[in-house]
Every structure is written in structure tokens, then in C-alpha cells.
Protein backbone atom coordinates (compact mmCIF):
# COMPACT_ATOMS: atom_id res chain seq x y z
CA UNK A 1 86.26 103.46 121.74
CA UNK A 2 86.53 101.35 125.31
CA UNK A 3 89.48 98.80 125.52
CA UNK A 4 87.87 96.00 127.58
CA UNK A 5 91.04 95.20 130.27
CA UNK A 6 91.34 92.03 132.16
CA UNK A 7 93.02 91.75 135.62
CA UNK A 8 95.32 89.74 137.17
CA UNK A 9 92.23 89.12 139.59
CA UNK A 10 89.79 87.90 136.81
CA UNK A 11 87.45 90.88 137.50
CA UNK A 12 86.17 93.03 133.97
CA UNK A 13 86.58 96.59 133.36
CA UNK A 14 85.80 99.38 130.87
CA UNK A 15 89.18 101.45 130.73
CA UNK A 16 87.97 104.25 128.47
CA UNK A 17 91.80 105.09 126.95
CA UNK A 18 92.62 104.03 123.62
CA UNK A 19 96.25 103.05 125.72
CA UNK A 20 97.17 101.35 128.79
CA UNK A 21 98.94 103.25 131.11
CA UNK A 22 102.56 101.82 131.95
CA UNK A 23 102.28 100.67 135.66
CA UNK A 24 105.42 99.56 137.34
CA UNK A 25 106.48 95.84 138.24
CA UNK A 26 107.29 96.32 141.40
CA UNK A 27 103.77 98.11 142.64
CA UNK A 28 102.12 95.39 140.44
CA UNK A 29 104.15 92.57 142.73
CA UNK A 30 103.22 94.24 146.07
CA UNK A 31 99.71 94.69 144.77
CA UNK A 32 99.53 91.11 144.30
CA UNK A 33 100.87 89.65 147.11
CA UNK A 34 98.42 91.80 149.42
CA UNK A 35 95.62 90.57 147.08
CA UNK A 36 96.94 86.93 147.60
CA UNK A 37 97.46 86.63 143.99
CA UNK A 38 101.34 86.50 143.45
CA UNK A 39 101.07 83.60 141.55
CA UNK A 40 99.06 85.11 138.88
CA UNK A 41 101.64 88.45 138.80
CA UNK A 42 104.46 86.49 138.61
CA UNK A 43 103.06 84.97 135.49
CA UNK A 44 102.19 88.26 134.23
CA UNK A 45 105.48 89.52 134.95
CA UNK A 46 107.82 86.99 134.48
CA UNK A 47 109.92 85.29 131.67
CA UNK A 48 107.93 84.37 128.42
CA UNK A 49 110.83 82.37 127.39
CA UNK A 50 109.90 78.72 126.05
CA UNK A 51 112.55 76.54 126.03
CA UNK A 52 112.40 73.83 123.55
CA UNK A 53 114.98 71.42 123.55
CA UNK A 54 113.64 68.69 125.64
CA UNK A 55 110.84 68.18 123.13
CA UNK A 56 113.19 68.61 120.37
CA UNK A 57 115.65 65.71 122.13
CA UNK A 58 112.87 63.61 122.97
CA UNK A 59 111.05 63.19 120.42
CA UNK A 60 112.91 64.82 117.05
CA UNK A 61 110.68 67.64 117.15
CA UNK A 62 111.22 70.89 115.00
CA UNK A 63 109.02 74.15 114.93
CA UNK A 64 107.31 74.41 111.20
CA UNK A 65 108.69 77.76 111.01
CA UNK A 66 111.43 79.91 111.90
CA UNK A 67 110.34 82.79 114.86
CA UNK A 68 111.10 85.39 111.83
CA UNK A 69 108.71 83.55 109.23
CA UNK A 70 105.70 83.76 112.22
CA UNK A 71 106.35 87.11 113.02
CA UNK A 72 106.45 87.90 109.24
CA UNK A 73 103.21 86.13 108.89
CA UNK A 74 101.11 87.36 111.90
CA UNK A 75 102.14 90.91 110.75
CA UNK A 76 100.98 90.24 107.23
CA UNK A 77 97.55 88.35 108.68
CA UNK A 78 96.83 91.05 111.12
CA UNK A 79 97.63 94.24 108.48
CA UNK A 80 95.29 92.49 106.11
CA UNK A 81 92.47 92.32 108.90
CA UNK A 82 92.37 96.20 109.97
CA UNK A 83 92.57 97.47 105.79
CA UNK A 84 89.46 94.84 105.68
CA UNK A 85 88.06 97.03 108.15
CA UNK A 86 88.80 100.17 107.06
């Protein structure tokens, strides 16, 4: 089976592993700023943290569920998919 991977660059590959090799940060940064994308590394690479407060200030907003309860559920939706496909 091919994994179809994406680049940082927007170009398309077949990578014909069933896993990604782990590739370090670092290389990945230099790689990036001689391609003259560092922009789209860094967002690759850096924090996925959201913070939500200002929103939740502003205008009295709360998420509809806790991170727990979505993790619980997109585990439950996504085990339910691949015994579908079994």
C-alpha cells in the first residue's frame, strides 16, 4: 500500500512505506530556509497550542466538549470506520 505524503513545498509524492521515517527538526529547519520556505516549517514544526481565552472573554464562548470527550469520540468514530472496512 503507498502513503501519498505532502511536503512542506506543496509538491506530491508516492512514499512506498507503510511509516514515515522520523526526520529531525533541525535538518527540516535548515532544509527550509535554503528552500525559502521557513515559514511553512515553522508551522510544521512549531507549537499547536490554541489558546482560547480571548474568545472565551469576549464573547462568553465555551467549547461544546471537553478535549477528553473529543478525543473519546474521534477514537470511537475512527475504530468504527476501519472494522467497517475490514
Amino acid at each position: 500500500m503507498n502513503m501519498l505524503v505532502t511536503g512542506a513545498t506543496g509538491f506530491v509524492k508516492h512514499f512506498p512505506y507503510k511509516q514515515l521515517l522520523p526526520f529531525p527538526t533541525s535538518l527540516m529547519r535548515i532544509a527550509g530556509k535554503l528552500a525559502g520556505k521557513s515559514a511553512a516549517v515553522n508551522r510544521l514544526t512549531g507549537s499547536l497550542t490554541v489558546d482560547s481565552s480571548k474568545i472565551r472573554q469576549e464573547l462568553g464562548w465555551a467549547p461544546p466538549f471537553t478535549m477528553e470527550e473529543g478525543l473519546r469520540e474521534t477514537a470511537e468514530w475512527y475504530k468504527q470506520r476501519v472494522e467497517t472496512k475490514r
